[in-house]
N, C-alpha and C. Protein backbone atom coordinates (compact mmCIF):
# COMPACT_ATOMS: atom_id res chain seq x y z
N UNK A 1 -3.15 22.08 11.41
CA UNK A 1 -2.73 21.25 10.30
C UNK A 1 -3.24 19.83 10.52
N UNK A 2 -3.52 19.15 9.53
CA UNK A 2 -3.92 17.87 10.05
C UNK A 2 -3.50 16.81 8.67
N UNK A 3 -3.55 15.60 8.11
CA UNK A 3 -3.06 14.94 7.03
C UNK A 3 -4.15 14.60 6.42
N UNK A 4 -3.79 15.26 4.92
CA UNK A 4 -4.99 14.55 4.13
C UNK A 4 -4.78 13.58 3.07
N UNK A 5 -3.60 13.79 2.37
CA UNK A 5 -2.78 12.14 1.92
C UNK A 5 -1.69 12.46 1.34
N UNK A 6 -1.46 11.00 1.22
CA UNK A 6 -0.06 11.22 -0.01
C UNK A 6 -0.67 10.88 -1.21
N UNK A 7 0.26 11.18 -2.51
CA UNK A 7 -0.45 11.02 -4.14
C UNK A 7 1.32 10.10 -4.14
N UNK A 8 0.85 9.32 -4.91
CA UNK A 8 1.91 8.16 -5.69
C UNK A 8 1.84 8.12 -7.42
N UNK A 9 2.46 8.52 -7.90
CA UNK A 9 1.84 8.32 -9.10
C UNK A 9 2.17 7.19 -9.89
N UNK A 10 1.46 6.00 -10.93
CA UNK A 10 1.19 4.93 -11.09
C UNK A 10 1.00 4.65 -12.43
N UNK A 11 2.02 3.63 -13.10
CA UNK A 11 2.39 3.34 -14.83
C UNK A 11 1.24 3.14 -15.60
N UNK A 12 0.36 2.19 -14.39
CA UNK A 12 -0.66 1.00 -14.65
C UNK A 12 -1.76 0.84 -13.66
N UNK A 13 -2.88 1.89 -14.21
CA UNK A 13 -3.85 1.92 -12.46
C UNK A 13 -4.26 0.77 -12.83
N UNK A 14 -4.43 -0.31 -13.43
CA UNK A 14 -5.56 -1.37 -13.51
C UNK A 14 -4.54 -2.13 -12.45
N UNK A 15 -3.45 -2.31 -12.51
CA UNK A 15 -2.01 -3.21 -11.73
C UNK A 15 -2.39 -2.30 -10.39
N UNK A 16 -2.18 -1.26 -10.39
CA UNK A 16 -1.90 -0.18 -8.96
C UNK A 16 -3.64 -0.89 -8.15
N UNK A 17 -4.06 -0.98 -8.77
CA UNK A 17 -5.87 -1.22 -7.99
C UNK A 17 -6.10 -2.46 -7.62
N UNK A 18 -5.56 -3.51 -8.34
CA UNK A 18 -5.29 -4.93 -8.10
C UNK A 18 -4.35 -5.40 -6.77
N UNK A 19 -3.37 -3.95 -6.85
CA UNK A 19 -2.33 -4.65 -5.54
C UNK A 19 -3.54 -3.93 -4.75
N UNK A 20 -3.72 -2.88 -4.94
CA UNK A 20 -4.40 -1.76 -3.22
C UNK A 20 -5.59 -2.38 -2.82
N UNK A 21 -6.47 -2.52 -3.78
CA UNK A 21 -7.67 -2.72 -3.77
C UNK A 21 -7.97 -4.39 -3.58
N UNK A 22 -7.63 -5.51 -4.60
CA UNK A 22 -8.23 -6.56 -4.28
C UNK A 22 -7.22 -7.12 -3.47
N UNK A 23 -5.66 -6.83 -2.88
CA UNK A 23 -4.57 -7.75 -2.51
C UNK A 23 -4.37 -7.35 -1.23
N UNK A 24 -4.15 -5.68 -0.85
CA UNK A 24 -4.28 -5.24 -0.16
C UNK A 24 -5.51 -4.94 1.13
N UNK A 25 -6.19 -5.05 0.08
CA UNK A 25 -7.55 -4.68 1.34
C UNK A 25 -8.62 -3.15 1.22
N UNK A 26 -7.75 -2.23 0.22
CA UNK A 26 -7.63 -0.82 0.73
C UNK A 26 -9.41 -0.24 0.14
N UNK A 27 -10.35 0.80 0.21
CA UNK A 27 -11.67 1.11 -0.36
C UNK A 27 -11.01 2.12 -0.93
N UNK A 28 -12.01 1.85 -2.08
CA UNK A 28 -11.66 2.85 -3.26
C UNK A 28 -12.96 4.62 -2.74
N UNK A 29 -12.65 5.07 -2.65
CA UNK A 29 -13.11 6.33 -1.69
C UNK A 29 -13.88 7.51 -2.91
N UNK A 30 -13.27 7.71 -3.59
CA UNK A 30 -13.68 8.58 -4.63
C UNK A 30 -12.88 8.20 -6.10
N UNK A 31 -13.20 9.04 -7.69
CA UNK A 31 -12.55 9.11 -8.41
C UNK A 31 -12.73 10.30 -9.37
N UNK A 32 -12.04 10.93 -9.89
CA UNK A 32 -11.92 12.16 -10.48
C UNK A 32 -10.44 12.24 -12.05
N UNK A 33 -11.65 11.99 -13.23
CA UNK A 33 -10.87 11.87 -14.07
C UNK A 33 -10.63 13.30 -14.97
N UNK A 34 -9.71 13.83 -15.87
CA UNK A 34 -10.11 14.98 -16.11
C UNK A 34 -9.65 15.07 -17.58
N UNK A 35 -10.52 14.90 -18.59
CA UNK A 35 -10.60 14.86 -20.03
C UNK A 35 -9.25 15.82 -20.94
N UNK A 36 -8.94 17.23 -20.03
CA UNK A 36 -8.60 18.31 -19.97
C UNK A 36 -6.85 18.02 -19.90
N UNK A 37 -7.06 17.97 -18.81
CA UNK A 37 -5.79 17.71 -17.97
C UNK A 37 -5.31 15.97 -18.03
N UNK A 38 -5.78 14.87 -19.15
CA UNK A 38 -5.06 13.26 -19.10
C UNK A 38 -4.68 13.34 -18.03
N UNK A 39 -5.42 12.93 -16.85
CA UNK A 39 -5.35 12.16 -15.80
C UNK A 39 -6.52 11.73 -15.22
N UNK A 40 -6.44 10.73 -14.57
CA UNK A 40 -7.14 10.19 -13.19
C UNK A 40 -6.95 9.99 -12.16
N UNK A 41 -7.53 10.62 -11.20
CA UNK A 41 -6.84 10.47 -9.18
C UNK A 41 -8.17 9.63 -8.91
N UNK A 42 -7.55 8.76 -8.06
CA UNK A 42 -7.78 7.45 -7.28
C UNK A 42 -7.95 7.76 -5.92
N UNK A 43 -8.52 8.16 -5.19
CA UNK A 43 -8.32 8.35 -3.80
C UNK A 43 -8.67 6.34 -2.76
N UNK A 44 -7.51 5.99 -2.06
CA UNK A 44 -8.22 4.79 -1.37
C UNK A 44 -7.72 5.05 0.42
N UNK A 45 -8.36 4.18 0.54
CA UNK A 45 -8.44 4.24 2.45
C UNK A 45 -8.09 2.95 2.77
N UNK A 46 -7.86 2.83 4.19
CA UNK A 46 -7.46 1.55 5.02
C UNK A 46 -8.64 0.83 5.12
N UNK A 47 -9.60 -0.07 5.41
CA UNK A 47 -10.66 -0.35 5.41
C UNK A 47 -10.85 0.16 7.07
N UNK A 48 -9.83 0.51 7.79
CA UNK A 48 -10.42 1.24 9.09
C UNK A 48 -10.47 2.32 9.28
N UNK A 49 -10.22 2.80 8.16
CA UNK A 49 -10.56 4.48 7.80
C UNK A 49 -11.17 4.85 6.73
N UNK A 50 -11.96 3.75 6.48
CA UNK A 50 -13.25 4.10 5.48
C UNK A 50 -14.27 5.26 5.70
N UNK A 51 -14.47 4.79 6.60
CA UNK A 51 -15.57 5.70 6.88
C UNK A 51 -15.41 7.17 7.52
N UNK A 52 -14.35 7.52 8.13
CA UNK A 52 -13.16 8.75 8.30
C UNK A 52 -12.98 9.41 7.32
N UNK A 53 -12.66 8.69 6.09
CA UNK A 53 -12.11 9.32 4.97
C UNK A 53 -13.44 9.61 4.22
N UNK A 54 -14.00 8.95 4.08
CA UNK A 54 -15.50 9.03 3.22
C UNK A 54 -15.76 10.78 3.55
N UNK A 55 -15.92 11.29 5.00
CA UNK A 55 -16.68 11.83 5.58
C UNK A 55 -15.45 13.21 5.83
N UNK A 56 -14.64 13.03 6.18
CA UNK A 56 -13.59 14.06 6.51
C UNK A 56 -12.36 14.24 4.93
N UNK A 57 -12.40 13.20 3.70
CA UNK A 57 -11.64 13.62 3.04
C UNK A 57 -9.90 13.05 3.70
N UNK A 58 -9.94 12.19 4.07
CA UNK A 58 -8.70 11.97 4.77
C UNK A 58 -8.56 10.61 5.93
N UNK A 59 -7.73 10.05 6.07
CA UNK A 59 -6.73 9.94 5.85
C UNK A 59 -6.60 9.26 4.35
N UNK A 60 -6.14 9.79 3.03
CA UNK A 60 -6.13 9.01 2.19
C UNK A 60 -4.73 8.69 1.29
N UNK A 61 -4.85 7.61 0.29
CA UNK A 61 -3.58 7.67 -0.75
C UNK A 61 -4.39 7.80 -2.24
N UNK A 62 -3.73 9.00 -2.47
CA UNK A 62 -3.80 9.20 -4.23
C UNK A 62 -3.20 8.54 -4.81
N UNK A 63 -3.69 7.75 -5.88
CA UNK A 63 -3.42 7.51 -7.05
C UNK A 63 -3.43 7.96 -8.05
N UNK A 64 -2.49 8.61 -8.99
CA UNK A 64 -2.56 9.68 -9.87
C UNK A 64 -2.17 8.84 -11.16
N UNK A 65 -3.12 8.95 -11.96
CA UNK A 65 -2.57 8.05 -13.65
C UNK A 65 -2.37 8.98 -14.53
N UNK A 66 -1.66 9.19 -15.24
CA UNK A 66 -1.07 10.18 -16.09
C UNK A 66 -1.62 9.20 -17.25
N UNK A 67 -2.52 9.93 -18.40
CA UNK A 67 -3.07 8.82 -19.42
C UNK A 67 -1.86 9.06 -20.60
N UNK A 68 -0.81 9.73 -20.45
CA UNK A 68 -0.03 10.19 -21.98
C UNK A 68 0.86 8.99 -20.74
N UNK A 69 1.81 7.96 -21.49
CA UNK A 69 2.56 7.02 -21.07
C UNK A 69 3.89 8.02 -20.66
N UNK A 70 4.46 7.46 -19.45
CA UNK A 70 5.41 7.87 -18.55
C UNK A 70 5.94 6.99 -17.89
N UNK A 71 7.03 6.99 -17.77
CA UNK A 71 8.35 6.02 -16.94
C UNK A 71 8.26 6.47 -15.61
N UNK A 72 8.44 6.06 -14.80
CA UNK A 72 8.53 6.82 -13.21
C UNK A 72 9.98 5.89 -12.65
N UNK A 73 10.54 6.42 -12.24
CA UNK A 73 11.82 5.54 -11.62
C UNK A 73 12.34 6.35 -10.06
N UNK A 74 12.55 5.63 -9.35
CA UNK A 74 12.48 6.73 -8.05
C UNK A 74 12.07 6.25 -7.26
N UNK A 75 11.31 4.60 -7.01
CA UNK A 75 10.19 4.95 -5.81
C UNK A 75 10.34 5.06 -4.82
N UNK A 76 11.87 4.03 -4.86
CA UNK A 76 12.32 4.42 -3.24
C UNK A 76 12.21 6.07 -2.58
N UNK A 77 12.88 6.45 -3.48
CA UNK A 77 13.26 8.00 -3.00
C UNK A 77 11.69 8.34 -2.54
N UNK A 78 10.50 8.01 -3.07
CA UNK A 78 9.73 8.41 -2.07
C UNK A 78 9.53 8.37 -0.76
N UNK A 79 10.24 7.52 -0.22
CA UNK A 79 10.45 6.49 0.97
C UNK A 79 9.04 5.75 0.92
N UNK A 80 8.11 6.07 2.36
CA UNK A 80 7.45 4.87 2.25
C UNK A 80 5.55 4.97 2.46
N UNK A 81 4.84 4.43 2.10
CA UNK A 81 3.38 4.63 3.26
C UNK A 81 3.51 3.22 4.53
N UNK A 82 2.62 3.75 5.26
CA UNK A 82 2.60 3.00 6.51
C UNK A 82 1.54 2.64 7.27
N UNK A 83 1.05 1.20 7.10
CA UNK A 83 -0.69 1.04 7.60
C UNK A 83 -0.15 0.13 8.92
N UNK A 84 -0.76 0.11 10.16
CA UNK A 84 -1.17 -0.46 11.29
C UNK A 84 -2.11 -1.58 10.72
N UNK A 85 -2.08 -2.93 10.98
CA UNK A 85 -2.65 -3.96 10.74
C UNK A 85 -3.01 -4.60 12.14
N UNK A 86 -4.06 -5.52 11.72
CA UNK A 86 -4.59 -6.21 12.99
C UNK A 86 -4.04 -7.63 13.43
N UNK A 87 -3.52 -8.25 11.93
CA UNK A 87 -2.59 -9.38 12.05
C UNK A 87 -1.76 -9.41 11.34
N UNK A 88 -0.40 -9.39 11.56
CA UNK A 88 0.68 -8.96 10.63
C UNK A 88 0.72 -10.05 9.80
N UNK A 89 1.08 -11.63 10.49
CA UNK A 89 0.74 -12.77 9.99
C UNK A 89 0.06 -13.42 8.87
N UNK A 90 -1.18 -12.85 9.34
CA UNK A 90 -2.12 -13.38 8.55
C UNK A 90 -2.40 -12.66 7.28
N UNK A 91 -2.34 -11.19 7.16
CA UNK A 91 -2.00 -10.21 6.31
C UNK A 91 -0.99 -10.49 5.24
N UNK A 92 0.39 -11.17 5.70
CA UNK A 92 1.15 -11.36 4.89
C UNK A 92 1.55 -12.61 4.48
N UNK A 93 0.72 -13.69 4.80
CA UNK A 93 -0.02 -15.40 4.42
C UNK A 93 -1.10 -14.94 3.03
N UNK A 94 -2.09 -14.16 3.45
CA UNK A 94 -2.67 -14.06 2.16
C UNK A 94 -1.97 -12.83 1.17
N UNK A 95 -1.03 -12.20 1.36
CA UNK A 95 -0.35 -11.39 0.24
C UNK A 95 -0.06 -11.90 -0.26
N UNK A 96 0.79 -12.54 0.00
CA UNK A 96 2.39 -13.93 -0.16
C UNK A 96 1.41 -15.15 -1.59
N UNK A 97 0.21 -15.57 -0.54
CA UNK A 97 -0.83 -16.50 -1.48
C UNK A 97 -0.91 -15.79 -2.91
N UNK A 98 -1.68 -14.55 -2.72
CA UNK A 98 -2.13 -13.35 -4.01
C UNK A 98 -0.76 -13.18 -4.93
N UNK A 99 0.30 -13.55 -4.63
CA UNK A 99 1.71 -13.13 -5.74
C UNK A 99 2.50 -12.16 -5.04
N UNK A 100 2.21 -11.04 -3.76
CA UNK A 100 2.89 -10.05 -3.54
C UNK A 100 4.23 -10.65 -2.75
N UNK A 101 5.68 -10.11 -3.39
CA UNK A 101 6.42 -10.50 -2.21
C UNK A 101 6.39 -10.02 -1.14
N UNK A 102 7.07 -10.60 -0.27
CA UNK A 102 7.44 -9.88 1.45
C UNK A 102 8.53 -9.51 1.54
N UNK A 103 9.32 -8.54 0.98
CA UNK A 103 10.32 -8.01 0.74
C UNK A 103 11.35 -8.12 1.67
N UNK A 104 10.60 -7.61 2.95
CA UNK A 104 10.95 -7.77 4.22
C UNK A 104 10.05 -8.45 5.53
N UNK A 105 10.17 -9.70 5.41
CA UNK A 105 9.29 -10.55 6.32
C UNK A 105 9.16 -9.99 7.41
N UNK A 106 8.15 -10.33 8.47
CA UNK A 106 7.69 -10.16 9.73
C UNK A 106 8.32 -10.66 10.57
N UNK A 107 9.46 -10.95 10.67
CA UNK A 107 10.48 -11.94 11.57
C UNK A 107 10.42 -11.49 12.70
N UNK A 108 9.84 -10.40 13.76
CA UNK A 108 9.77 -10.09 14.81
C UNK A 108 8.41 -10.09 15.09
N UNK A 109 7.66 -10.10 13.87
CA UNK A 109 5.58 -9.98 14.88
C UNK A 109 5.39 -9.02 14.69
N UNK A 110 6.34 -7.97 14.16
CA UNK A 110 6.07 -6.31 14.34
C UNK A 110 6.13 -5.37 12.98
N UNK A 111 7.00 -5.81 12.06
CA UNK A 111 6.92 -4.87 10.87
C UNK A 111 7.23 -6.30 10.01
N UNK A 112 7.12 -5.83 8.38
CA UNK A 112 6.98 -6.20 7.21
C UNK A 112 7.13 -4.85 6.24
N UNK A 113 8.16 -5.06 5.12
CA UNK A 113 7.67 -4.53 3.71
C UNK A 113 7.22 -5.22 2.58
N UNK A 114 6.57 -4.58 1.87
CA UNK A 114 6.28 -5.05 0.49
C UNK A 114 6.29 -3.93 -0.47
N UNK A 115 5.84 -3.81 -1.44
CA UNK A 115 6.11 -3.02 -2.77
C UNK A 115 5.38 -2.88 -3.42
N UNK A 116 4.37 -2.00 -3.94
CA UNK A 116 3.61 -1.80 -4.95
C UNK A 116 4.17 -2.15 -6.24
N UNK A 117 3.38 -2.36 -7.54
CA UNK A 117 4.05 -2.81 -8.49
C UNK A 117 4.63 -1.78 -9.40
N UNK A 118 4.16 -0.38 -8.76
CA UNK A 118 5.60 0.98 -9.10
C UNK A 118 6.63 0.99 -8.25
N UNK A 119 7.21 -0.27 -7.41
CA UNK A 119 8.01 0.29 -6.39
C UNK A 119 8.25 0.85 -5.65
N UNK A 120 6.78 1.35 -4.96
CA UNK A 120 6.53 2.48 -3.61
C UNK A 120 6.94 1.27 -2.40
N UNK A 121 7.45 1.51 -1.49
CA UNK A 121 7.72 0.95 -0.77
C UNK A 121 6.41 0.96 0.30
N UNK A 122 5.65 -0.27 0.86
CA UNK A 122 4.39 -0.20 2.02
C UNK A 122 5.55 -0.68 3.29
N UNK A 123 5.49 -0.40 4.61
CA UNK A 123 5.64 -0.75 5.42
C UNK A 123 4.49 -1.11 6.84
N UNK A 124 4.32 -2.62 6.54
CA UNK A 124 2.83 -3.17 7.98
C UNK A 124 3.40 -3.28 8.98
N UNK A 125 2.99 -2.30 10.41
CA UNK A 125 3.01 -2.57 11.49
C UNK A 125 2.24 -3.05 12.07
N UNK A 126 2.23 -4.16 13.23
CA UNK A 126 1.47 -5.14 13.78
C UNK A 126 0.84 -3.87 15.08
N UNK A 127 -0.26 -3.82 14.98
CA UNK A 127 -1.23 -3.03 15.55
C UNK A 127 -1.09 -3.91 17.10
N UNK A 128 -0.92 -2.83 17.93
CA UNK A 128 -0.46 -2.96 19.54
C UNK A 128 1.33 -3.77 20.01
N UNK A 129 1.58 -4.87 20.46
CA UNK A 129 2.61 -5.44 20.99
C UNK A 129 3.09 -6.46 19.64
N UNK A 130 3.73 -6.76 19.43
CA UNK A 130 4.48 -7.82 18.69
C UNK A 130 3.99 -8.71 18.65
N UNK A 131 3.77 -9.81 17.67
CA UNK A 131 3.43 -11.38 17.98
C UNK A 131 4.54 -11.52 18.08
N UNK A 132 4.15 -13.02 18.67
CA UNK A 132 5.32 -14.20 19.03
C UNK A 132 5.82 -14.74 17.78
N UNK A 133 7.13 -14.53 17.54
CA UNK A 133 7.79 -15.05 16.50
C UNK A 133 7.37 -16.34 15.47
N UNK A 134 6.99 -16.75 14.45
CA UNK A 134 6.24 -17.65 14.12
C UNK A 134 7.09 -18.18 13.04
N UNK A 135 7.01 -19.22 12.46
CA UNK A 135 7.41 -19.75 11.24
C UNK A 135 6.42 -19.94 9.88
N UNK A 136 6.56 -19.54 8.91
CA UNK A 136 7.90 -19.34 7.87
C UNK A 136 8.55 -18.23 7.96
N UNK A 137 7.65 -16.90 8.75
CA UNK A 137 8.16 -15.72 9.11
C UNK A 137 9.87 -15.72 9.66
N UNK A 138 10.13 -16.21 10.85
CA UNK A 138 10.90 -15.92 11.70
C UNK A 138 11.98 -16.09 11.04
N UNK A 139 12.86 -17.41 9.81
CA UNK A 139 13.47 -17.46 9.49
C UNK A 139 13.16 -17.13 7.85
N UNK A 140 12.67 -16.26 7.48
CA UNK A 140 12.76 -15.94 6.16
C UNK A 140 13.48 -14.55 5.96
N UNK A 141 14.43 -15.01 4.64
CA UNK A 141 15.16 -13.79 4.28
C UNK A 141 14.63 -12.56 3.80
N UNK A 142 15.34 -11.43 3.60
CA UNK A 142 14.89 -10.48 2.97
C UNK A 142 14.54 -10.69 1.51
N UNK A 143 14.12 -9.94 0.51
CA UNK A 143 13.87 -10.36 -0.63
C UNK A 143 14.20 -9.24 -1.55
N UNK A 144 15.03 -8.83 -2.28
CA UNK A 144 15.06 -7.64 -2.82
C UNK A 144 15.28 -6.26 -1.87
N UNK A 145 14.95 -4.95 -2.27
CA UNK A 145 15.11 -4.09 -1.88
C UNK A 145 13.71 -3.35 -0.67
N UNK A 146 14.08 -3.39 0.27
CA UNK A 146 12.45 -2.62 0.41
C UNK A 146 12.61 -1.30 1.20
C-alpha cells in the first residue's frame, strides 16, 4: 500500500488555486476536466514533491470542482492535510502578508494552522527540531477555529 492523495472538494477553484498555488507555494501537477461528468480534478504537490509526484502520481491533493453549484459545509470533519516546511516562520510572515490567517500561530517553532478558503483545515510542521520561540509568533492568539 502506499499514499496517493487526498481529494478536497472546492466552491471556488479560482479561490482554492490562489490559496494552494500562488499563497501557499503548492505545483499544479496535472488537470483533468470532464464535459460528461461537470467536474474538474486539480491534482497539486508540495514544491518538494514535485518532482515525486510528477513521476510516481503521488504524493498528491485533489482538487475536485463540481461545475453544477454546491454548498459544502463540514470541513472540519475532514480533519486535516499536513506539509513539513523548511521555515515555519517565514512561511507564515508571508501567508499572514498574502491575507491568509494563522488560525493557530507557531508559538512553539513547531506547528501552525491555517484554512483553506473551504475550511479544510492545513496543519505546518517545522521540518526537523523546533525554532526558538520568536515574536509576533510566541505571543499571538489563536484565531478562530482550526
Amino acid at each position: 500500500m502506499r499514499y496517493l492523495h487526498s481529494m478536497i472538494r472546492v466552491g471556488d477553484l479560482d479561490a482554492a488555486l490562489d490559496f494552494f498555488v500562488n499563497k501557499l507555494g503548492m505545483v499544479e501537477i496535472r488537470r483533468t476536466a470532464s464535459d460528461k461528468g461537470r467536474f474538474t480534478l486539480v491534482f497539486l504537490a508540495a514544491p518538494g514533491d514535485a518532482v515525486r509526484a510528477a513521476s510516481e502520481a503521488a504524493p498528491l491533493v485533489e482538487l475536485t470542482y463540481n461545475w453544477d453549484p454546491e454548498i459544502y459545509t463540514g470541513g472540519r470533519n475532514f480533519g486535516h492535510l499536513a506539509y513539513e516546511v523548511e521555515d515555519i516562520y517565514a512561511l507564515c510572515d508571508r501567508l499572514a502578508r498574502a491575507g491568509v490567517t494563522i488560525n493557530r500561530p507557531p508559538r512553539d517553532g513547531r506547528m501552525a494552522f491555517i484554512r483553506t478558503p473551504d475550511g479544510i483545515s492545513i496543519e505546518l510542521l517545522q521540518k526537523g527540531e523546533a525554532l526558538p520561540a520568536r515574536e509576533p509568533w510566541a505571543s499571538a492568539p489563536n484565531i478562530g477555529a482550526w
